[in-house]
PDB file of N, CA and C in Angstrom:
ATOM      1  N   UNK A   1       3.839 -15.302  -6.790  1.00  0.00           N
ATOM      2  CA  UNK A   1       2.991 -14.159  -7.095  1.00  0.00           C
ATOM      3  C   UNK A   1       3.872 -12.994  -7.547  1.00  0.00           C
ATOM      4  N   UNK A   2       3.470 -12.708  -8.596  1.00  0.00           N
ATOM      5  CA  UNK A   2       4.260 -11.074  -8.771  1.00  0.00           C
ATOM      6  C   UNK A   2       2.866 -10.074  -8.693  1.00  0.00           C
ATOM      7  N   UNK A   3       3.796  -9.063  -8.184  1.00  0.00           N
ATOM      8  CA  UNK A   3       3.197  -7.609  -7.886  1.00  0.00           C
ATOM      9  C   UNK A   3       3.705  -6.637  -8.956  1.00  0.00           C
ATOM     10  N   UNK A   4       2.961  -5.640  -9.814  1.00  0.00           N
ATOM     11  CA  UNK A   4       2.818  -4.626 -10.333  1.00  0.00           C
ATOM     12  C   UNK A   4       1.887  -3.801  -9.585  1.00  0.00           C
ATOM     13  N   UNK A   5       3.459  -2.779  -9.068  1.00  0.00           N
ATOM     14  CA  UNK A   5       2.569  -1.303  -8.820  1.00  0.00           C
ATOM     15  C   UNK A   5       2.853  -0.494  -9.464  1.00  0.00           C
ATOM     16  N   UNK A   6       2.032   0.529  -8.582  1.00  0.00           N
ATOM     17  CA  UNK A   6       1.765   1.945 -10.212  1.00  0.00           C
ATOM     18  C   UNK A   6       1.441   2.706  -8.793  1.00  0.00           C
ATOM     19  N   UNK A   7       1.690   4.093  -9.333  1.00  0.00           N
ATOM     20  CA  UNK A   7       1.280   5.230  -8.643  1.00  0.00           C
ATOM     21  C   UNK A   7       2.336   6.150  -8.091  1.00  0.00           C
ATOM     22  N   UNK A   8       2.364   6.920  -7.098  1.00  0.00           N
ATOM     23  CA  UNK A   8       3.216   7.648  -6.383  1.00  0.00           C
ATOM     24  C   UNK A   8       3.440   8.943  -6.439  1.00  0.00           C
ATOM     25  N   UNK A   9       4.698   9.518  -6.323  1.00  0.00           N
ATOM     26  CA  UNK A   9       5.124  10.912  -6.800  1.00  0.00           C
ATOM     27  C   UNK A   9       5.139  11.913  -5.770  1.00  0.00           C
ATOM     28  N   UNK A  10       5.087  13.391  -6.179  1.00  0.00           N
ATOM     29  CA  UNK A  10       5.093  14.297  -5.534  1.00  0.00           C
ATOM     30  C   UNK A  10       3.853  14.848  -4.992  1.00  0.00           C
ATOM     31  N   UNK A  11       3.455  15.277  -3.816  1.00  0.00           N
ATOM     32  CA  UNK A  11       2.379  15.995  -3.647  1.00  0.00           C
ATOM     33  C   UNK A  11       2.394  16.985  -2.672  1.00  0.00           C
ATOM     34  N   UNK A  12       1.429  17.924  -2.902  1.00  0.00           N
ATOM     35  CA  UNK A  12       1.714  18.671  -1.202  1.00  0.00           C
ATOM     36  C   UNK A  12       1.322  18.599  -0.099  1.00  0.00           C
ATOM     37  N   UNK A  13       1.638  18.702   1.344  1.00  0.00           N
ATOM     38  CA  UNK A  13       1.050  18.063   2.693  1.00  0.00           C
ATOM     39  C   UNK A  13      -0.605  18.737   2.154  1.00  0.00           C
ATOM     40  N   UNK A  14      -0.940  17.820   2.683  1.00  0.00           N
ATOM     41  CA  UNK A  14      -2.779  17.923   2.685  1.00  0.00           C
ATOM     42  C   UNK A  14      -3.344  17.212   1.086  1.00  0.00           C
ATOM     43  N   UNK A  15      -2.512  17.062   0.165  1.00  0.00           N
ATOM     44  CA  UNK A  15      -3.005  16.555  -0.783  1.00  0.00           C
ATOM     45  C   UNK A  15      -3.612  15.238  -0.998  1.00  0.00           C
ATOM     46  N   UNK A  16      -3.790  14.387  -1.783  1.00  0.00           N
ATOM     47  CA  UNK A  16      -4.244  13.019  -2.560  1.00  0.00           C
ATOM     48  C   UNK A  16      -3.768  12.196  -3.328  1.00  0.00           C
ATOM     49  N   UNK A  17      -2.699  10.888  -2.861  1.00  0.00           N
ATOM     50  CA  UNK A  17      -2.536   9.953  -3.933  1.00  0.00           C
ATOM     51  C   UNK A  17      -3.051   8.608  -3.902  1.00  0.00           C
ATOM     52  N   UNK A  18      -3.259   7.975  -5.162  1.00  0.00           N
ATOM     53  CA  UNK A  18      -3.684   6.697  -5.044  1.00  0.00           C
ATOM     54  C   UNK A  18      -2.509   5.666  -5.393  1.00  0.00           C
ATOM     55  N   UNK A  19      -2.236   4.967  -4.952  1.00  0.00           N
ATOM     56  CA  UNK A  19      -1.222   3.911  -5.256  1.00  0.00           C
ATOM     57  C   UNK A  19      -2.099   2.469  -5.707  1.00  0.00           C
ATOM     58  N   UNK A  20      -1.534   1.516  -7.022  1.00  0.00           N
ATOM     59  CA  UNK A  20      -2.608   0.516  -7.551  1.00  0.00           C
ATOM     60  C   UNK A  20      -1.058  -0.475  -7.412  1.00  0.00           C
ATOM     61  N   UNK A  21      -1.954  -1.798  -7.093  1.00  0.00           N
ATOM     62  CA  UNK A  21      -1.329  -3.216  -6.970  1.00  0.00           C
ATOM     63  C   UNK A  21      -1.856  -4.623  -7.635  1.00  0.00           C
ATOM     64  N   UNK A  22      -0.888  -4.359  -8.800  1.00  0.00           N
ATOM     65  CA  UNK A  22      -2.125  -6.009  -9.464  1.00  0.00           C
ATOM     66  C   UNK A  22      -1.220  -6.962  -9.177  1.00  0.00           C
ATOM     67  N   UNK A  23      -1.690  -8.130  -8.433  1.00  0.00           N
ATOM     68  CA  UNK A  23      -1.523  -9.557  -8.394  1.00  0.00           C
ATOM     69  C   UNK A  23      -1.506 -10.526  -9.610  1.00  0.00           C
ATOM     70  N   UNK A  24      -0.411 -11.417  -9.625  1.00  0.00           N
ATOM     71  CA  UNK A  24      -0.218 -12.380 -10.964  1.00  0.00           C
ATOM     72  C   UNK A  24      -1.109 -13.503 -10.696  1.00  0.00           C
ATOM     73  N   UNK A  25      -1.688 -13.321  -9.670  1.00  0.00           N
ATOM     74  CA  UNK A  25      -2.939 -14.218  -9.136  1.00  0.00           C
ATOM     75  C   UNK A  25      -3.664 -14.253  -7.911  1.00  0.00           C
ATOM     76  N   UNK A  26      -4.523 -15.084  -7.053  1.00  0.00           N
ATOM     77  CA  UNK A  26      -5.190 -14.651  -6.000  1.00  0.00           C
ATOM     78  C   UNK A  26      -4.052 -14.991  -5.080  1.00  0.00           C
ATOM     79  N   UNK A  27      -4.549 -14.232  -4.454  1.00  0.00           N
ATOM     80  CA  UNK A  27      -4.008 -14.079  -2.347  1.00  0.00           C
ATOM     81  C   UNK A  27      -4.742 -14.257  -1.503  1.00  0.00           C
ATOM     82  N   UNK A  28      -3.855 -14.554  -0.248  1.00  0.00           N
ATOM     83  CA  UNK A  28      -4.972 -14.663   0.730  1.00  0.00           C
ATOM     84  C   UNK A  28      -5.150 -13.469   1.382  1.00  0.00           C
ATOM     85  N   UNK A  29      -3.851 -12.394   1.262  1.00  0.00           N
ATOM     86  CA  UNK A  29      -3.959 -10.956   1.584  1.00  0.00           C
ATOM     87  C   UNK A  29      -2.786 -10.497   0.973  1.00  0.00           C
ATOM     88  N   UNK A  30      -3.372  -8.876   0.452  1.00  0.00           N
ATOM     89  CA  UNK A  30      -2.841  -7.765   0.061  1.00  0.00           C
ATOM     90  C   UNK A  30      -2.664  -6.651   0.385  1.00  0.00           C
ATOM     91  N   UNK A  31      -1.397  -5.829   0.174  1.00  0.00           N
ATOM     92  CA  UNK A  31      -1.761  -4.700   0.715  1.00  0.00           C
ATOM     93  C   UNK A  31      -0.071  -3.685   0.728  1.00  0.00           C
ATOM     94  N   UNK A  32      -0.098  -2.999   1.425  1.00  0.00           N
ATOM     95  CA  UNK A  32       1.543  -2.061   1.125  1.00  0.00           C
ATOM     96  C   UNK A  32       2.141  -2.160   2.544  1.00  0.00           C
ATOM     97  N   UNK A  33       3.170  -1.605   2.676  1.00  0.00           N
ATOM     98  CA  UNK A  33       4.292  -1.418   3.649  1.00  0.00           C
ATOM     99  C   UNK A  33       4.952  -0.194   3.061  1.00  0.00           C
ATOM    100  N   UNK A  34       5.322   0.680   4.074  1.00  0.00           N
ATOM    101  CA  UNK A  34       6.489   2.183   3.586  1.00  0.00           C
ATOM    102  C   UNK A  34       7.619   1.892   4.410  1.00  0.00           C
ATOM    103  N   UNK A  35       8.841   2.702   3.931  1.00  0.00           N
ATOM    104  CA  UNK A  35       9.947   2.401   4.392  1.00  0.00           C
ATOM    105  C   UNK A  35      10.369   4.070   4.258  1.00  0.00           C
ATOM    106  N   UNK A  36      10.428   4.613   5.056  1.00  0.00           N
ATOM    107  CA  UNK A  36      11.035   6.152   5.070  1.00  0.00           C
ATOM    108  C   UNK A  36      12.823   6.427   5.247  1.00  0.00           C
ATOM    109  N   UNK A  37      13.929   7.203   4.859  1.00  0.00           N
ATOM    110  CA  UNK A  37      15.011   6.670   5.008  1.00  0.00           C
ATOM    111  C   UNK A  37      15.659   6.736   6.399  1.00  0.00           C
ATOM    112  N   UNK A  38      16.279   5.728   6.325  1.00  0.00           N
ATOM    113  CA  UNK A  38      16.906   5.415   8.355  1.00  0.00           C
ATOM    114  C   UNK A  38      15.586   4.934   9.149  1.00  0.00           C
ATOM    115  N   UNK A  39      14.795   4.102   8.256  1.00  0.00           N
ATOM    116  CA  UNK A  39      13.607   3.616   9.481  1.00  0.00           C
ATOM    117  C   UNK A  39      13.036   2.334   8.714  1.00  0.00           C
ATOM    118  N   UNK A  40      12.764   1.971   9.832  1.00  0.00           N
ATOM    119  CA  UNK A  40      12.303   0.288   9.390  1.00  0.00           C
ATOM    120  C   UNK A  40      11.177   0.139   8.584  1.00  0.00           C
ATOM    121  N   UNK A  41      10.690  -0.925   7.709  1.00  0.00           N
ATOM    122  CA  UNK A  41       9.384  -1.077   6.805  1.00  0.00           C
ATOM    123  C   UNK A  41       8.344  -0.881   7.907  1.00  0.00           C
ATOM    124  N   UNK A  42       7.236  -0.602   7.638  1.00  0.00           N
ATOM    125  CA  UNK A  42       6.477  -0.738   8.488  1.00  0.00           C
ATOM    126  C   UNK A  42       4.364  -0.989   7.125  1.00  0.00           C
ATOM    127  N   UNK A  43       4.004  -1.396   8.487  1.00  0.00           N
ATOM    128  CA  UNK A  43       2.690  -1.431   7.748  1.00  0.00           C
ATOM    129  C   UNK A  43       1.892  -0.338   7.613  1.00  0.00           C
ATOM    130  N   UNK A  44       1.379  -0.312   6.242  1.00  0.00           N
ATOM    131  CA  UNK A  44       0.258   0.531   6.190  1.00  0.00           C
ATOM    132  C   UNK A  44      -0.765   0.504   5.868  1.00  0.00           C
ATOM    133  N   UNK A  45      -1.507  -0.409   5.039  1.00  0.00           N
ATOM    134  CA  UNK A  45      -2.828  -1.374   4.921  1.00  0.00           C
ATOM    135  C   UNK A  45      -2.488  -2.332   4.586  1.00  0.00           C
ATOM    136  N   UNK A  46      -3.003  -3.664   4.787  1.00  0.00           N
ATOM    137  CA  UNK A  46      -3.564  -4.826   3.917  1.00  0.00           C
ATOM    138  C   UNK A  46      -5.148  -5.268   4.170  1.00  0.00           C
ATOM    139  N   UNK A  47      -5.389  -6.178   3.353  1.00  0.00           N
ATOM    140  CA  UNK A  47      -6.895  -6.226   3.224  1.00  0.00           C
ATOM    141  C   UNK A  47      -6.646  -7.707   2.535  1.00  0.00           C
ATOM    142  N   UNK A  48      -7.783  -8.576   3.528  1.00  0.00           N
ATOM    143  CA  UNK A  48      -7.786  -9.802   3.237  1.00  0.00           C
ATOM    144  C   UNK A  48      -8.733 -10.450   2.463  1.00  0.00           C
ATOM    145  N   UNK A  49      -8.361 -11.641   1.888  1.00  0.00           N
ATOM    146  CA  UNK A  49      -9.514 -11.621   0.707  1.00  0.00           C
ATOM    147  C   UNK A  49     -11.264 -12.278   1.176  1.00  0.00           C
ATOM    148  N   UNK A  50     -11.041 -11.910   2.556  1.00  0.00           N
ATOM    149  CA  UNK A  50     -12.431 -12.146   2.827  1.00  0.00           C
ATOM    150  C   UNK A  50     -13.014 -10.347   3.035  1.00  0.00           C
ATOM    151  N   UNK A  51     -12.033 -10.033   2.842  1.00  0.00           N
ATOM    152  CA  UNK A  51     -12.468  -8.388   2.895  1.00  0.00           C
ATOM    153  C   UNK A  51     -12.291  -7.519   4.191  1.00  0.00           C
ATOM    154  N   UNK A  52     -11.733  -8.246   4.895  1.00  0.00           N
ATOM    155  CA  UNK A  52     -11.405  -7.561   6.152  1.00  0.00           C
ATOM    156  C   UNK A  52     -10.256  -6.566   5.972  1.00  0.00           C
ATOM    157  N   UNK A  53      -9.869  -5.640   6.787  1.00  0.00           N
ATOM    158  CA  UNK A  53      -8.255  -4.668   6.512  1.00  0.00           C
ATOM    159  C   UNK A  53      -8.021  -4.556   7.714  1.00  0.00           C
ATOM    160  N   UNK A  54      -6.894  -4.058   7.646  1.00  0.00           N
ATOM    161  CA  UNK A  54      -6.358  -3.844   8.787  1.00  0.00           C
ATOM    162  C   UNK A  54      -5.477  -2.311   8.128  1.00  0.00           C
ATOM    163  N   UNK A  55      -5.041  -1.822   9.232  1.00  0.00           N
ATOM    164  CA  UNK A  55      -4.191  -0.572   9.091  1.00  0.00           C
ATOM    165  C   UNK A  55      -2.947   0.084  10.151  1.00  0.00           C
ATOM    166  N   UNK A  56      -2.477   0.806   9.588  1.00  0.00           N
ATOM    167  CA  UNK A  56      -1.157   1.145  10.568  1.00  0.00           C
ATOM    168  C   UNK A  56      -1.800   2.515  11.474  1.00  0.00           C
ATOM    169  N   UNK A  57      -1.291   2.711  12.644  1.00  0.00           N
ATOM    170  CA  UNK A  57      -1.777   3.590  13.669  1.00  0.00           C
ATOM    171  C   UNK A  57      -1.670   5.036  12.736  1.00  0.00           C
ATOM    172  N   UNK A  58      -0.494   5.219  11.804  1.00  0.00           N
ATOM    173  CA  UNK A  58      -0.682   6.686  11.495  1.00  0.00           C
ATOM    174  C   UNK A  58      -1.380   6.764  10.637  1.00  0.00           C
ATOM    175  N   UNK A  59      -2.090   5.939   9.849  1.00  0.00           N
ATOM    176  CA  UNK A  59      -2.738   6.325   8.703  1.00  0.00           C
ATOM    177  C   UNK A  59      -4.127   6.168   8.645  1.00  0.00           C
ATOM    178  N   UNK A  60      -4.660   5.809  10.133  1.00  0.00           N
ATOM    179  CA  UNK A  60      -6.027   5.487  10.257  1.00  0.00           C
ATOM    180  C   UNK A  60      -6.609   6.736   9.893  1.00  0.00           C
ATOM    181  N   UNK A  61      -8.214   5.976   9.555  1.00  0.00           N
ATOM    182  CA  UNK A  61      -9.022   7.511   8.985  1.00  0.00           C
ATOM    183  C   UNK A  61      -8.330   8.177   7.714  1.00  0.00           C
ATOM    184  N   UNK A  62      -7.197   8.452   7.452  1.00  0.00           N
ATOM    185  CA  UNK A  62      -6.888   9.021   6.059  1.00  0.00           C
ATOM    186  C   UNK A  62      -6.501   8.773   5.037  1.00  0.00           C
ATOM    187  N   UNK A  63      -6.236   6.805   4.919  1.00  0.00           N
ATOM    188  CA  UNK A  63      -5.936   6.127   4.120  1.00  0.00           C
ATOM    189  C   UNK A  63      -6.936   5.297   3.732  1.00  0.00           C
ATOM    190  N   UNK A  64      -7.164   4.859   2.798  1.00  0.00           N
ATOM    191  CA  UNK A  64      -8.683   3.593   2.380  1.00  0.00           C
ATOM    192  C   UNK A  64      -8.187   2.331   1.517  1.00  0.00           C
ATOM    193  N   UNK A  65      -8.008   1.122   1.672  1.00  0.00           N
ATOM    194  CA  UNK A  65      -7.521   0.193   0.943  1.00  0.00           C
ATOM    195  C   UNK A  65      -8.866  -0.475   0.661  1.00  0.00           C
ATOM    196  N   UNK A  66      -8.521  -0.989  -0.545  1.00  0.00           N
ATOM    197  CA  UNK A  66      -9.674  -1.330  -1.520  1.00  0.00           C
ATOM    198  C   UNK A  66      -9.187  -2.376  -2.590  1.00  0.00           C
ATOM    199  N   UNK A  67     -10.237  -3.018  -2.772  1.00  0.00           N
ATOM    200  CA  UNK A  67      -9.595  -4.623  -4.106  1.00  0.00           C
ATOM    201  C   UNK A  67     -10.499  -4.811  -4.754  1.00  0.00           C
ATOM    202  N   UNK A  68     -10.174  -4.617  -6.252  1.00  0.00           N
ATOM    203  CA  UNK A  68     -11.107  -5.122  -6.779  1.00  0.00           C
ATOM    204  C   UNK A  68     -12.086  -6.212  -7.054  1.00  0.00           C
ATOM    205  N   UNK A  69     -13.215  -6.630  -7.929  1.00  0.00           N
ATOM    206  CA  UNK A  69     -14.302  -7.800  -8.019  1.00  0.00           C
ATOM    207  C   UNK A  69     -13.594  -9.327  -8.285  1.00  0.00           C
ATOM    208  N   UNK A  70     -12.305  -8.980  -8.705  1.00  0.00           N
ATOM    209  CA  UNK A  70     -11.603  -9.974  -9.321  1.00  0.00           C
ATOM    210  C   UNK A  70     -10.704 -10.468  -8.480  1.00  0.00           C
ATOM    211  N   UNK A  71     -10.438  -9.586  -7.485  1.00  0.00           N
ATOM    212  CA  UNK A  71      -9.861  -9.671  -6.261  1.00  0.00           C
ATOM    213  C   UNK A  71      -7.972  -9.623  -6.709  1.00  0.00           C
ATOM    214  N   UNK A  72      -7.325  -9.351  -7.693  1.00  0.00           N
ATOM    215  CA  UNK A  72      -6.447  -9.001  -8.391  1.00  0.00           C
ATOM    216  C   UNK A  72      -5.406  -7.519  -8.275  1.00  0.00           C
ATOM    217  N   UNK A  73      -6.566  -6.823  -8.050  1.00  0.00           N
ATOM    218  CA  UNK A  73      -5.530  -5.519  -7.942  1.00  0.00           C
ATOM    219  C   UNK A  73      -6.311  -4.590  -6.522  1.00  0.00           C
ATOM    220  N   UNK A  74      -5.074  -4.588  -5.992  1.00  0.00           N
ATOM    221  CA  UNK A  74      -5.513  -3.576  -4.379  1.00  0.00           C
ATOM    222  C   UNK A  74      -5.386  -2.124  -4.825  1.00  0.00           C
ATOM    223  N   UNK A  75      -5.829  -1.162  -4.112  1.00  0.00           N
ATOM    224  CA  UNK A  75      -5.943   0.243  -4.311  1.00  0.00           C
ATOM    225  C   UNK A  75      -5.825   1.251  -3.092  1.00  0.00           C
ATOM    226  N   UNK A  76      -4.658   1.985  -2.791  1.00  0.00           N
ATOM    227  CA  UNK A  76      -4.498   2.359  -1.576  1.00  0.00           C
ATOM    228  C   UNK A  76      -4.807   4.162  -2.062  1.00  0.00           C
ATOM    229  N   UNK A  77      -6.006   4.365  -0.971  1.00  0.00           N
ATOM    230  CA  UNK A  77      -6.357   5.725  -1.270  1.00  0.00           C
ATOM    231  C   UNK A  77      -6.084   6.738  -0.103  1.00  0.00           C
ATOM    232  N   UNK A  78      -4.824   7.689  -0.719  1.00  0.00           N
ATOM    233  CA  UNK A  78      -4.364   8.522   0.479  1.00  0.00           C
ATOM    234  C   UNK A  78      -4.784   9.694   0.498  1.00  0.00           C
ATOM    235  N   UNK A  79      -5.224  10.466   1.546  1.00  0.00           N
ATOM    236  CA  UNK A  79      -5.962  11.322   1.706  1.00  0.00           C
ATOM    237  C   UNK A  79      -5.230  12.303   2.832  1.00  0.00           C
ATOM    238  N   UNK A  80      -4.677  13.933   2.960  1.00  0.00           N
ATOM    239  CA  UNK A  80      -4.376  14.491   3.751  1.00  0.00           C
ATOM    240  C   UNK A  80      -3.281  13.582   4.049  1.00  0.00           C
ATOM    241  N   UNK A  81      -2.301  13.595   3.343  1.00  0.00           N
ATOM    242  CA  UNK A  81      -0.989  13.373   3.250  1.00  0.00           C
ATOM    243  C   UNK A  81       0.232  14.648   3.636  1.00  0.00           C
ATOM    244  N   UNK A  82       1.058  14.084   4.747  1.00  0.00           N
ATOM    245  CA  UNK A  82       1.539  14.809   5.693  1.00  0.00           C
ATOM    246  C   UNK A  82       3.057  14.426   5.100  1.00  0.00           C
ATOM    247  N   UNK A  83       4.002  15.426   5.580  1.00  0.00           N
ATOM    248  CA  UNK A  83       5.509  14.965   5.114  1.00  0.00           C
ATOM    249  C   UNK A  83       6.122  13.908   5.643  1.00  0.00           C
ATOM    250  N   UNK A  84       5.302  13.327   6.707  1.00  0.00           N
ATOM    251  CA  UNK A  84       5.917  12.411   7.336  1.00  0.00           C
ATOM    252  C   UNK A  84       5.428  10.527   6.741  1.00  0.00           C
ATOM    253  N   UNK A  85       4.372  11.213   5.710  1.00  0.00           N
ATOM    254  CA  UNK A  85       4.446  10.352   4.871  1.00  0.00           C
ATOM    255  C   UNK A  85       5.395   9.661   4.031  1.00  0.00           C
ATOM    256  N   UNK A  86       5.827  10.895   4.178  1.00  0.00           N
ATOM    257  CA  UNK A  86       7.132  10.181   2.701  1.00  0.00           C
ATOM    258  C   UNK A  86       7.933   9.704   3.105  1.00  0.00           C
ATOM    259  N   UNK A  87       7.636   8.587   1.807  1.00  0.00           N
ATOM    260  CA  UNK A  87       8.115   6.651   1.799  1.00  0.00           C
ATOM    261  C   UNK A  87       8.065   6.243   0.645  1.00  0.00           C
ATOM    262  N   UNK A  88       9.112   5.261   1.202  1.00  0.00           N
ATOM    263  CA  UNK A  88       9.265   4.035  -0.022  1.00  0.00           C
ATOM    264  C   UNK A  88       8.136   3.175  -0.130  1.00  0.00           C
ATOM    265  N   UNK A  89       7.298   2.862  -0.626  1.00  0.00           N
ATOM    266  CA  UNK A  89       6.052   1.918  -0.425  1.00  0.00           C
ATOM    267  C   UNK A  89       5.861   0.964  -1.264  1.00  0.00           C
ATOM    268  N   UNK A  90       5.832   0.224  -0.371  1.00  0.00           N
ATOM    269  CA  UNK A  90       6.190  -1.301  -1.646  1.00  0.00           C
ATOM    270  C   UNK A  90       5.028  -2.114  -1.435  1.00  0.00           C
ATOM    271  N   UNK A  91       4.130  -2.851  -2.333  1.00  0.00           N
ATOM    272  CA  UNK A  91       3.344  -3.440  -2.487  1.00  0.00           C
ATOM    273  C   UNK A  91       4.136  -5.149  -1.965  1.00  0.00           C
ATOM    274  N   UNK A  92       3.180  -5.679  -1.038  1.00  0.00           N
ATOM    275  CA  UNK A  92       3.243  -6.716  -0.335  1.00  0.00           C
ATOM    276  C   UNK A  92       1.688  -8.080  -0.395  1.00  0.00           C
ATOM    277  N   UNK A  93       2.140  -8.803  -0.524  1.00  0.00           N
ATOM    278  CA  UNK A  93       1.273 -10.098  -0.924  1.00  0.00           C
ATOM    279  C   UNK A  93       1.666 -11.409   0.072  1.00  0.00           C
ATOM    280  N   UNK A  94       0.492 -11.717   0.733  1.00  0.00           N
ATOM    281  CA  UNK A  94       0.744 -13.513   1.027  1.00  0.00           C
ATOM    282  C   UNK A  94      -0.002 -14.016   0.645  1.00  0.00           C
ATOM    283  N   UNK A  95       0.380 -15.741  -0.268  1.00  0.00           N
ATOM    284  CA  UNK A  95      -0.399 -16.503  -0.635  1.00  0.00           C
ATOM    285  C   UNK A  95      -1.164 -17.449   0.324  1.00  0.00           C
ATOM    286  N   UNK A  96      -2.034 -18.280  -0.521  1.00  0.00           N
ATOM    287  CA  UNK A  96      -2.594 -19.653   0.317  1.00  0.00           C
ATOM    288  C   UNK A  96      -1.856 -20.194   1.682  1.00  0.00           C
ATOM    289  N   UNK A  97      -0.555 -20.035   1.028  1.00  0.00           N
ATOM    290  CA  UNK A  97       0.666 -21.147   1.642  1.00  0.00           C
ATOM    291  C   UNK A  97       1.719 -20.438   2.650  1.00  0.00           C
ATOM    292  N   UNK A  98       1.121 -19.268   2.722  1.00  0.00           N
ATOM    293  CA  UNK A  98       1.712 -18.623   3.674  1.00  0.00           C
ATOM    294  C   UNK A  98       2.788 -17.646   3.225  1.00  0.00           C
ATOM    295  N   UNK A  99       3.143 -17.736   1.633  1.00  0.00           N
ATOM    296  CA  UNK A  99       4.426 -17.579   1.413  1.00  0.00           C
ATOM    297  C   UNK A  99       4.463 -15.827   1.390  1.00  0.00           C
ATOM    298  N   UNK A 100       5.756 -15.261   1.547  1.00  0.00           N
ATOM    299  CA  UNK A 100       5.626 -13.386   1.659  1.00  0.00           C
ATOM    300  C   UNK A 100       5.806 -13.313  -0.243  1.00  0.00           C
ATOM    301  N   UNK A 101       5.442 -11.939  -0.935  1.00  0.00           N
ATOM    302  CA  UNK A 101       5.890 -11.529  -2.185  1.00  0.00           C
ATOM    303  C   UNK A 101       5.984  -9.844  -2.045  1.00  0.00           C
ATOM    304  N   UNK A 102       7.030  -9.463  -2.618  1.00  0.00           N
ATOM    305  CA  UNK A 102       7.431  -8.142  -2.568  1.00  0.00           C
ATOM    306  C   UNK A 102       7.070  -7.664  -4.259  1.00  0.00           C
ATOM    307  N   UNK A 103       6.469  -6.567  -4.133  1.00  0.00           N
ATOM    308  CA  UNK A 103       6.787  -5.716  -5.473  1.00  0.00           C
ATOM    309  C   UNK A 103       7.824  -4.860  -5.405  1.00  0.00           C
ATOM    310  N   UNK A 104       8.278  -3.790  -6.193  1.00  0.00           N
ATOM    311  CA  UNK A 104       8.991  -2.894  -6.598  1.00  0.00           C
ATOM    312  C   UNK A 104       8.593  -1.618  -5.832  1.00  0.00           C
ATOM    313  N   UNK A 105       9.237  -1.154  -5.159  1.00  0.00           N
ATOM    314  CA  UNK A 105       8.783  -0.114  -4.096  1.00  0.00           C
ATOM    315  C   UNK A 105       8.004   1.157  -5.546  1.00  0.00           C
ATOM    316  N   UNK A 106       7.615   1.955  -4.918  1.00  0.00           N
ATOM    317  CA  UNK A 106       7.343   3.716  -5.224  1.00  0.00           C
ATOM    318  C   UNK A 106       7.238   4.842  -4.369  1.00  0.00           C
ATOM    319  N   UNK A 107       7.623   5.639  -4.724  1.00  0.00           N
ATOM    320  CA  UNK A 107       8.452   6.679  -3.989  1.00  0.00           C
ATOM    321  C   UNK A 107       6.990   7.793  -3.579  1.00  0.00           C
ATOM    322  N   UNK A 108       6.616   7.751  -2.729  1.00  0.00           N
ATOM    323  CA  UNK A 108       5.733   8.853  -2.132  1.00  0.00           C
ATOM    324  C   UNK A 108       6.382   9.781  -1.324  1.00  0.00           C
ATOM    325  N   UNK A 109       6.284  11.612  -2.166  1.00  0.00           N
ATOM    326  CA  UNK A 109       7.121  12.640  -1.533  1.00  0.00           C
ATOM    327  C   UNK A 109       6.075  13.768  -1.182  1.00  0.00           C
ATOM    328  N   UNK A 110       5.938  14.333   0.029  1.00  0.00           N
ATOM    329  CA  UNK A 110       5.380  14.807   0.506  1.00  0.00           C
ATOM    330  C   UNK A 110       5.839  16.291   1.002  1.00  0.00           C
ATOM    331  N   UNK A 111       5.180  17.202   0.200  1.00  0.00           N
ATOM    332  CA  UNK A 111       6.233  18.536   0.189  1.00  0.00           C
ATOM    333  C   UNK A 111       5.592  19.505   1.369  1.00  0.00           C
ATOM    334  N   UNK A 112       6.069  19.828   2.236  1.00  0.00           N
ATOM    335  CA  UNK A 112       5.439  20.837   3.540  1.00  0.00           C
ATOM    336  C   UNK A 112       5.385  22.363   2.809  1.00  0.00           C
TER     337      UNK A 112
END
């Protein structure tokens, strides 16, 4: 599976970004991971292709993950974005078979 993401950048605490993830084909789940510097990856949505999600403790309530009809491209919608947001966020995929796929991180900066 390859991952193309898109999105990111600068914003200010309390602001809005959307981060987009298209799949080179179906999954059995999708979704991101951030990596802030000197700290481990950690989760921040995925969403399975029966439509279930799951989410990371800090981002409940202000984050929304979403996939499209085609089930192809995920959509992570951030909302009231705090400095402690800012991360490396890399789009993450498992197939049928269990297998992990990494995209190309993007840089979410969060200005106080």
């Amino acid at each position: 599976v390859q991952l193309q993401a898109s999105g990111g950048g600068l914003v200010q605490a309390g602001g809005s970004l959307r981060l987009s993830c298209t799949a080179s084909r179906s999954t059995l789940s999708i979704g991101w991971f951030r990596q802030a510097p000197g700290k481990q990856r950690d989760l921040v949505a995925h969403i399975r292709d029966d439509g279930n999600t799951v989410y990371g403790d800090s981002v409940k309530g202000r984050f929304t993950i979403s996939i499209n009809n085609a089930k192809d491209t995920v959509s992570l919608q951030m909302n009231g974005l705090k400095p402690e947001d800012t991360a490396v966020y890399y789009c993450h995929a498992t197939d049928h078979e269990l297998n992990n796929y990494w995209g190309q991180g993007t840089l979410v900066t969060v200005s106080s």
